[in-house]
Protein backbone atom coordinates (compact mmCIF):
# COMPACT_ATOMS: atom_id res chain seq x y z
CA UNK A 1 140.92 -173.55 62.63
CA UNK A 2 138.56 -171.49 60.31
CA UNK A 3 136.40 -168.57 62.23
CA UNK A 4 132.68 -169.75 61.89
CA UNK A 5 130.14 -166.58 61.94
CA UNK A 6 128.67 -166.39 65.96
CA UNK A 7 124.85 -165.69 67.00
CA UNK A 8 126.29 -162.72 69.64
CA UNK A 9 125.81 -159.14 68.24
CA UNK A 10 127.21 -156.75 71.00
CA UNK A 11 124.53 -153.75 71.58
CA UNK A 12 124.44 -150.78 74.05
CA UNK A 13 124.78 -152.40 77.97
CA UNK A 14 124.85 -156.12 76.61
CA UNK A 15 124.83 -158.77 73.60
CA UNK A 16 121.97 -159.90 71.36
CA UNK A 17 122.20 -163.36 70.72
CA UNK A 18 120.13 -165.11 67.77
CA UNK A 19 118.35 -168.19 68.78
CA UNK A 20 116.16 -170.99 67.26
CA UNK A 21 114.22 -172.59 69.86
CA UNK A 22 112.73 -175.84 69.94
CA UNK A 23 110.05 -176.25 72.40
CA UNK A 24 108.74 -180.09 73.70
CA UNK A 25 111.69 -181.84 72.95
CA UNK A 26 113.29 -184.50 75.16
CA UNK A 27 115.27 -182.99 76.92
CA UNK A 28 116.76 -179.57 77.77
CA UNK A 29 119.98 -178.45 75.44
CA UNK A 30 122.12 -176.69 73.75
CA UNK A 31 122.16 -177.95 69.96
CA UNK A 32 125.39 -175.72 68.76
CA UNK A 33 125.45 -172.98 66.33
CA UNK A 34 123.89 -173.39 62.95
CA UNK A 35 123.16 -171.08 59.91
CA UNK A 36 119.63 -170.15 59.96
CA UNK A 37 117.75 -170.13 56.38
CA UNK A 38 118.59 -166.15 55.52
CA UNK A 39 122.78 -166.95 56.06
CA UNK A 40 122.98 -165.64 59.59
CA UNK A 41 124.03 -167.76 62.57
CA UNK A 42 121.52 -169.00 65.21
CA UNK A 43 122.10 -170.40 68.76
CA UNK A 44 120.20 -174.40 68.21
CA UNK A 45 118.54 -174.49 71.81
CA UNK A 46 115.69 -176.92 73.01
CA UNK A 47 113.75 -177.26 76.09
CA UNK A 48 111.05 -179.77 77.45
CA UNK A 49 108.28 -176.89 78.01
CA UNK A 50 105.56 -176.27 75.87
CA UNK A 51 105.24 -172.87 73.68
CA UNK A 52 102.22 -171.77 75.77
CA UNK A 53 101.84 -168.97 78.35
CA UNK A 54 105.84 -167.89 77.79
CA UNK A 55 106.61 -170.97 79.62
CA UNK A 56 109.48 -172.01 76.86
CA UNK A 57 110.65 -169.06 76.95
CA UNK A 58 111.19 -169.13 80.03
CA UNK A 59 112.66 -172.50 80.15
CA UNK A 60 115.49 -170.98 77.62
CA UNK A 61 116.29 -168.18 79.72
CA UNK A 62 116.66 -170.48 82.99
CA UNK A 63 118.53 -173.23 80.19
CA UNK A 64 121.08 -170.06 79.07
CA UNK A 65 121.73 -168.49 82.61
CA UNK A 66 123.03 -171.89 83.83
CA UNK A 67 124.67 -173.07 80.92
CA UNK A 68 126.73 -169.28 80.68
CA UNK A 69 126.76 -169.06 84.58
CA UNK A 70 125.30 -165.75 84.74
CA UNK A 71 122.02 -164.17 86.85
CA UNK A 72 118.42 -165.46 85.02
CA UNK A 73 117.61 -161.70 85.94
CA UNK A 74 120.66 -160.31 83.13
CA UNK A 75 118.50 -162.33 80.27
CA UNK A 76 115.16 -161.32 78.44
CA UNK A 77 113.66 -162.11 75.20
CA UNK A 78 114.03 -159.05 73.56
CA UNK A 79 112.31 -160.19 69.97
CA UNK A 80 110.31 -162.81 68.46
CA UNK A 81 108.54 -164.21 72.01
CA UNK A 82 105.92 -166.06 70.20
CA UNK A 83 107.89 -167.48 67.45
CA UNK A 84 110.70 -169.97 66.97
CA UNK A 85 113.67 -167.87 66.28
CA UNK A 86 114.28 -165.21 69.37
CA UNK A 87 116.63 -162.45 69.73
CA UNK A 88 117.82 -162.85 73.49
CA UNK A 89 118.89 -159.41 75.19
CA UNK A 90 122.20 -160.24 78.07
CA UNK A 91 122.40 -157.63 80.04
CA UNK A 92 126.74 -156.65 80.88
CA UNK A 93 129.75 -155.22 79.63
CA UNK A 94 129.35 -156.20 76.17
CA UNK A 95 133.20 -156.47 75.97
CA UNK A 96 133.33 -158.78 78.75
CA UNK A 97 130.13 -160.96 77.99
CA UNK A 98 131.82 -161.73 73.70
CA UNK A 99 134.77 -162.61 75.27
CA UNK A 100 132.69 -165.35 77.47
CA UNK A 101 130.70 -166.49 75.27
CA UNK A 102 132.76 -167.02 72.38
CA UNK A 103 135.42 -169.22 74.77
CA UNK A 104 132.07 -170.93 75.52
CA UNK A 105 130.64 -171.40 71.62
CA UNK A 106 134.31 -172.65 71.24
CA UNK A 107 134.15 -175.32 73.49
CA UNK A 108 130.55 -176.77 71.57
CA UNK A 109 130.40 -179.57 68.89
CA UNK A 110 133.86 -180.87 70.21
C-alpha cells in the first residue's frame, strides 16, 4: 500500500487540515482526499447550504465534527472563509488528533 500525501498539517494546540468545499450540492459528504491544482492534498467536502452569511461554513464544521466524532466547538475556519478552499483549525493534542484522522482518511475511497 503506497503512502498518499494527507490534508492534516499538525500546528501548535491542533491540526490544520486543507479543504475544498463545495457548497449547494445534494447532499452532505465527504468526497475523499484529492490533489488540489498547486500539488498539495485537499480534504473533497460538500454540503447542501448555500455560500452566504457563513452558513456553508458552518455546515462543514457541523459535517467534520460528526463525521471525526469530536466537539463542533474544537473546529474553526481558520483561512479562506469566503472562498472554496479553507484551512480548518482542530483544536487537541496534535499527536493524538494525526493519529485519528489518518486511521479515519484510511478507511475513505474503500
Amino acid at each position: 500500500m503506497s503512502e498518499r500525501p494527507l490534508p492534516f498539517v499538525p500546528i501548535l494546540g491542533g491540526l490544520r487540515v486543507s479543504v475544498r468545499l463545495t457548497p449547494r450540492a445534494r447532499a452532505e459528504r465527504i468526497d475523499g482526499i484529492a490533489v488540489d491544482a498547486d500539488g498539495k492534498p485537499v480534504l473533497k467536502a460538500a454540503v447542501t447550504a448555500p455560500p452566504e452569511k457563513g452558513r456553508a461554513n458552518a455546515a462543514l464544521l457541523a459535517l467534520l465534527a460528526k463525521e471525526w466524532r469530536l466537539p463542533k466547538s474544537s473546529l474553526t475556519v481558520a483561512a479562506g472563509a469566503s472562498g472554496r478552499r479553507k484551512q480548518v483549525a482542530v483544536a487537541g493534542d496534535p499527536k493524538e488528533l494525526m493519529k485519528r484522522l489518518t486511521e479515519w482518511a484510511g478507511k475513505l475511497d474503500g
